[in-house]
N, C-alpha and C. Protein backbone atom coordinates (compact mmCIF):
# COMPACT_ATOMS: atom_id res chain seq x y z
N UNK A 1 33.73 -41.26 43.69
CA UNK A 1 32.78 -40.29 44.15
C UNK A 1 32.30 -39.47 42.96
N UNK A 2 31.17 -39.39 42.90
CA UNK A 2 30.41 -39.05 41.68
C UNK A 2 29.78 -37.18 42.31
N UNK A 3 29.87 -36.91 41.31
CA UNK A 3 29.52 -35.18 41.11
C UNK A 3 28.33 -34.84 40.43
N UNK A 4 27.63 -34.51 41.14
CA UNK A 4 25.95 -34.78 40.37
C UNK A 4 25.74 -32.54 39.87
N UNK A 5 25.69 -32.99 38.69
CA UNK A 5 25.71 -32.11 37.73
C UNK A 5 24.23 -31.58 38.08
N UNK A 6 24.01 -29.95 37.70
CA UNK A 6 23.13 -29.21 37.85
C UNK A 6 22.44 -29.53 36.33
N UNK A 7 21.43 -29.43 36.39
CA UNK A 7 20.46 -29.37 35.12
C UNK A 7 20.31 -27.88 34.65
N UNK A 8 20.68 -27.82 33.44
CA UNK A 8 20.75 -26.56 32.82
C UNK A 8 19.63 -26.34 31.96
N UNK A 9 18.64 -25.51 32.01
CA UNK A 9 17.53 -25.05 31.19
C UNK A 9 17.92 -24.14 30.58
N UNK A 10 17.57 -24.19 29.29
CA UNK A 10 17.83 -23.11 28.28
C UNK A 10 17.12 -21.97 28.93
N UNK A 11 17.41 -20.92 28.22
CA UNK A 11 16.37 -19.37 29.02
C UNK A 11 15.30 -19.47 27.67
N UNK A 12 14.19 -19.08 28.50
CA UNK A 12 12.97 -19.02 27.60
C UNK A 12 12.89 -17.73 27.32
N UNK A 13 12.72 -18.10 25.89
CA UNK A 13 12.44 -16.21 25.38
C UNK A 13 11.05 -15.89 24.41
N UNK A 14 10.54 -14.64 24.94
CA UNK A 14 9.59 -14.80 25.43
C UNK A 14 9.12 -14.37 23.97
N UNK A 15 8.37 -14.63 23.45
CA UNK A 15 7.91 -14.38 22.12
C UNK A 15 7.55 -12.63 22.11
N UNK A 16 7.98 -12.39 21.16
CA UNK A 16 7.25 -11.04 20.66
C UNK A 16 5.99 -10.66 20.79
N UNK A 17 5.03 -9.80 21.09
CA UNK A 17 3.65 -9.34 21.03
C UNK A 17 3.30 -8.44 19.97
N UNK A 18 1.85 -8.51 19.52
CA UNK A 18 1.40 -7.54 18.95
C UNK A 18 1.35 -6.46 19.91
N UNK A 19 1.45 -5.45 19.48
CA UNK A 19 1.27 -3.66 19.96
C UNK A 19 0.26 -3.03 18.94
N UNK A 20 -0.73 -2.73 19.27
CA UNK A 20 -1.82 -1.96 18.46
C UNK A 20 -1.98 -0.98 19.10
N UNK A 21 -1.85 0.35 18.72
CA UNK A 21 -2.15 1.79 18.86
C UNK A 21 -3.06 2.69 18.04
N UNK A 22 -4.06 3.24 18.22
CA UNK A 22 -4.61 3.50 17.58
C UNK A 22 -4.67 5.28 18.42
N UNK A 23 -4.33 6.05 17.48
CA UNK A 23 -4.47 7.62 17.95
C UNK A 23 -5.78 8.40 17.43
N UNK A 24 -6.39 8.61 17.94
CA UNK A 24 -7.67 9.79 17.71
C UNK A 24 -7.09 10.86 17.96
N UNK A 25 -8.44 11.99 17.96
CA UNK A 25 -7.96 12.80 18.42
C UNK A 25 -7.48 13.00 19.95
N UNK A 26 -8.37 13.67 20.81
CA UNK A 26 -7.58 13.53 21.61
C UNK A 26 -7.32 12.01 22.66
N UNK A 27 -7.51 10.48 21.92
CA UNK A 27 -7.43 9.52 22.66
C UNK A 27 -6.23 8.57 22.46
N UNK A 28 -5.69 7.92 23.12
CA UNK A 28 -4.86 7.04 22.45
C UNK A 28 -5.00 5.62 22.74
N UNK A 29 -5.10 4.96 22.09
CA UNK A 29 -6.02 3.41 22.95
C UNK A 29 -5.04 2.46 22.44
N UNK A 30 -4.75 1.23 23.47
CA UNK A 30 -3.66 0.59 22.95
C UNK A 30 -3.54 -0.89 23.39
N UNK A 31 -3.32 -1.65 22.97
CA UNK A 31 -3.82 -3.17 23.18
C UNK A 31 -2.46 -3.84 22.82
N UNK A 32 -2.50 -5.30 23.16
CA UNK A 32 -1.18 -6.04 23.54
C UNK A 32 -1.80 -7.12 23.16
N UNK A 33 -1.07 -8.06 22.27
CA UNK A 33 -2.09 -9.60 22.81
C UNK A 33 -0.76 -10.41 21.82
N UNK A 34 -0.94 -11.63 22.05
CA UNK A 34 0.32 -12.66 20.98
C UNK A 34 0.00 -12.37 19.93
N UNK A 35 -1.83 -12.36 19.62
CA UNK A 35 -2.34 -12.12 17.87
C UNK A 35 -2.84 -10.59 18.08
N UNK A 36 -3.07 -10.57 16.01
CA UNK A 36 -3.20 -8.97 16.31
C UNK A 36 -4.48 -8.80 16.84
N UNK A 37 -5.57 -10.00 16.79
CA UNK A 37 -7.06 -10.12 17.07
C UNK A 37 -7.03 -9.55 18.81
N UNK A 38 -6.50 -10.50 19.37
CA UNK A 38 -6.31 -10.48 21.01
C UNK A 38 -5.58 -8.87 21.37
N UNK A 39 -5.09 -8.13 20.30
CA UNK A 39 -4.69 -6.76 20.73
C UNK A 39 -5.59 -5.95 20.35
N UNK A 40 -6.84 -6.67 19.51
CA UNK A 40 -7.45 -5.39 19.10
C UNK A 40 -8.75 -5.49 19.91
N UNK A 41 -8.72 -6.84 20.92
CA UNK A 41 -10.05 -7.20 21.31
C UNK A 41 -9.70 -6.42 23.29
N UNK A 42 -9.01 -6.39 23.37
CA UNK A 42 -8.52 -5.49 24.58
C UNK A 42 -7.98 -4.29 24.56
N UNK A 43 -8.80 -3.94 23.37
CA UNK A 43 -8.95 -2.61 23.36
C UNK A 43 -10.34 -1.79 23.82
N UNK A 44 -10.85 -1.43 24.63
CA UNK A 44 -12.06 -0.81 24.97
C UNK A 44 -12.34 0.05 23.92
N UNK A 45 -13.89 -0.30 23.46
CA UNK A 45 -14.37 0.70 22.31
C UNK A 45 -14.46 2.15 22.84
N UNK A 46 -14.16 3.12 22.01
CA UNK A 46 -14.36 4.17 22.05
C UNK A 46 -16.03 4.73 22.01
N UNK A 47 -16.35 5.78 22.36
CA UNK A 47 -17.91 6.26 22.69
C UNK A 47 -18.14 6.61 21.01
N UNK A 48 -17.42 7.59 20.74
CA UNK A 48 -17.77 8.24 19.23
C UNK A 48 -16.43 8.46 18.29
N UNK A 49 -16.46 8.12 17.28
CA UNK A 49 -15.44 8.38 15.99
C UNK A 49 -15.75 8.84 15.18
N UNK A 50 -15.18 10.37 14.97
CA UNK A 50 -15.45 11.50 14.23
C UNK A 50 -14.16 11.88 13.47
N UNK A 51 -13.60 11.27 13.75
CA UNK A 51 -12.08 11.94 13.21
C UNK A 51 -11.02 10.85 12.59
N UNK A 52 -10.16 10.68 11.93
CA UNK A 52 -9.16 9.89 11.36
C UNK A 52 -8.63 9.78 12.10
N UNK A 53 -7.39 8.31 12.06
CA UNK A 53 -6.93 7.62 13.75
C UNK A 53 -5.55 7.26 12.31
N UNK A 54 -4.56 7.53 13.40
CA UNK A 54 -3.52 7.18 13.04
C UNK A 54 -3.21 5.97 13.84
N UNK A 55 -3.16 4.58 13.51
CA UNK A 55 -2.30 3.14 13.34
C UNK A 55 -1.55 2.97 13.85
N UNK A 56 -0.73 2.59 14.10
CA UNK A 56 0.51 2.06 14.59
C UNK A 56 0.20 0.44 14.98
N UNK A 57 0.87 -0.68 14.33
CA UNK A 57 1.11 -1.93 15.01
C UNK A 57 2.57 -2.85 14.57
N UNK A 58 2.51 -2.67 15.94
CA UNK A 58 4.42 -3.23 16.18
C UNK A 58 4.31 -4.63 16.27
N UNK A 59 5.21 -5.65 16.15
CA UNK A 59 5.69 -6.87 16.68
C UNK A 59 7.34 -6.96 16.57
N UNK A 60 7.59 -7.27 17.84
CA UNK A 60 9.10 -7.53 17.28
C UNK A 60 9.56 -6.15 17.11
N UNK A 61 10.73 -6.54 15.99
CA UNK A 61 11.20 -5.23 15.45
C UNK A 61 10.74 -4.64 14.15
N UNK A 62 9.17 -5.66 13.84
CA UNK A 62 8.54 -4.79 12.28
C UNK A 62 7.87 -3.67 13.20
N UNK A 63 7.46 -3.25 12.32
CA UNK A 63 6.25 -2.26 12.65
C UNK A 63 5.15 -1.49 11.47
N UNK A 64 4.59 -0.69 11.70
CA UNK A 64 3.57 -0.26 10.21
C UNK A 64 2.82 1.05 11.14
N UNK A 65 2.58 2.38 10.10
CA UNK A 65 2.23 3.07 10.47
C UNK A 65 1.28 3.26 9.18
N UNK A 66 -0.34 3.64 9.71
CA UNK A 66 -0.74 4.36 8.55
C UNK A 66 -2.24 5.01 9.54
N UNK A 67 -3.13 5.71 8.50
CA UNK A 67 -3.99 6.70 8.70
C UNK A 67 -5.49 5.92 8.35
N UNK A 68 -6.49 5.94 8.52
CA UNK A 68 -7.71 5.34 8.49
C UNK A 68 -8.51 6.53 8.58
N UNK A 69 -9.66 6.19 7.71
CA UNK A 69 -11.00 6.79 8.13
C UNK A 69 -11.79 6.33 8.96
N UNK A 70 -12.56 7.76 9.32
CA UNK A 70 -13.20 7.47 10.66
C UNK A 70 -14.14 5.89 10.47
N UNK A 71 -14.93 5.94 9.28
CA UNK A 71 -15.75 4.30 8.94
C UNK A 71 -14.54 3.37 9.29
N UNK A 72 -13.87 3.19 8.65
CA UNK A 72 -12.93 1.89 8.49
C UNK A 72 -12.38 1.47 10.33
N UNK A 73 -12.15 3.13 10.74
CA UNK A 73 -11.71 3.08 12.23
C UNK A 73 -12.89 2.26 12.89
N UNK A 74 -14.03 2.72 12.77
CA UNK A 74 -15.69 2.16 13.78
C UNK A 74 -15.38 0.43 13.12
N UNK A 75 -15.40 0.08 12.18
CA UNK A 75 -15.24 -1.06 11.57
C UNK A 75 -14.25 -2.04 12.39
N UNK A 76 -13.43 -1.54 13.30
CA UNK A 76 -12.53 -2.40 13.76
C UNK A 76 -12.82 -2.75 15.54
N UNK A 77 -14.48 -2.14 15.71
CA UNK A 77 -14.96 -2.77 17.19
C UNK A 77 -16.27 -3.11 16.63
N UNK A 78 -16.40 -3.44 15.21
CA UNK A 78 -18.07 -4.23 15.07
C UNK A 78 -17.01 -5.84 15.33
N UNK A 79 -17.89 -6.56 16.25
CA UNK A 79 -17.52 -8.01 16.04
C UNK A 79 -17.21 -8.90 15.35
N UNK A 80 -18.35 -8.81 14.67
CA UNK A 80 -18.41 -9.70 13.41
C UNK A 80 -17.15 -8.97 11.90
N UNK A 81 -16.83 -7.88 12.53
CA UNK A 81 -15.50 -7.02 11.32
C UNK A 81 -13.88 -7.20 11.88
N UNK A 82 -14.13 -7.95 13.21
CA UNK A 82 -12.90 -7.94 14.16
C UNK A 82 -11.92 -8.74 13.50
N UNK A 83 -12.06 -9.76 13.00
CA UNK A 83 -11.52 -10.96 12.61
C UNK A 83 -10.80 -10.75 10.88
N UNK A 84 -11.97 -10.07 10.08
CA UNK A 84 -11.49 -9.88 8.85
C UNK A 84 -9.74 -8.48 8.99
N UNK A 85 -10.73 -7.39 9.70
CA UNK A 85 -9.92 -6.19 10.01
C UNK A 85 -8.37 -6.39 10.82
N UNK A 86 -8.36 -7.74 11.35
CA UNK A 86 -7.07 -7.94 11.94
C UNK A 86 -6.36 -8.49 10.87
N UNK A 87 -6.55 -9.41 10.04
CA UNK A 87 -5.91 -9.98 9.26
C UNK A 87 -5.21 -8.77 8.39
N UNK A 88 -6.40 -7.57 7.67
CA UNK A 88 -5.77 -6.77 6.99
C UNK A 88 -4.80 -5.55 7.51
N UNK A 89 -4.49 -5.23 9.14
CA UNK A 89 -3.53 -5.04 10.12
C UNK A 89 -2.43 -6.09 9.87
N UNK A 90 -2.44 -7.30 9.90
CA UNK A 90 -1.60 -7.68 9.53
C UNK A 90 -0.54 -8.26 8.44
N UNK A 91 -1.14 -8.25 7.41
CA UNK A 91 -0.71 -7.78 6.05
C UNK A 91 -0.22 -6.95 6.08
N UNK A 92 -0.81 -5.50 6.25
CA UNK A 92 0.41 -4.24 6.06
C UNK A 92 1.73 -4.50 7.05
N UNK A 93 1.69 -5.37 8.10
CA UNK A 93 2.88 -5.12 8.56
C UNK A 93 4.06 -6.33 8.12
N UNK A 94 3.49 -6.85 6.96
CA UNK A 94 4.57 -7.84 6.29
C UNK A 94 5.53 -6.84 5.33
């Protein structure tokens, strides 16, 4: 008499996400995505940027904090700047 064994699946674990935070003044806007592109693209643009935005983007257990000007901040919901501006988000957090 034979004993029919359960099939064991490893547990899937779930990959890390980007976390993009970006602080204005009084706003805090914050996006999630696997890449840092997909966290910065579900981020709803802001109306007006007048002020320096403090950074924040996590994965895992890195992370990176730094400060931007208000240009460089507007620079990261022109479209065509989305793609370059993520890459250099993600550099600082190597």
């Amino acid at each position: 008499m034979a004993i029919a064994k359960k099939a064991t699946t490893p547990k899937e674990t779930k990959a890390p996400e980007f976390v993009l935070t970006i602080n204005l003044a009084d706003q805090v806007l914050k996006g999630k995505g696997t890449t840092v592109l997909e966290a910065l693209q579900s981020i709803k643009k802001p109306i007006k940027i007048f002020t320096k935005a403090n950074i924040e983007l996590t994965y895992g257990k890195k992370s990176m904090k730094t400060t931007w000007i208000p240009m460089k901040v507007k620079r990261l919901f022109f479209p065509l700047a989305q793609g370059i501006m993520s890459k250099q988000l993600e550099y600082l957090l190597k």
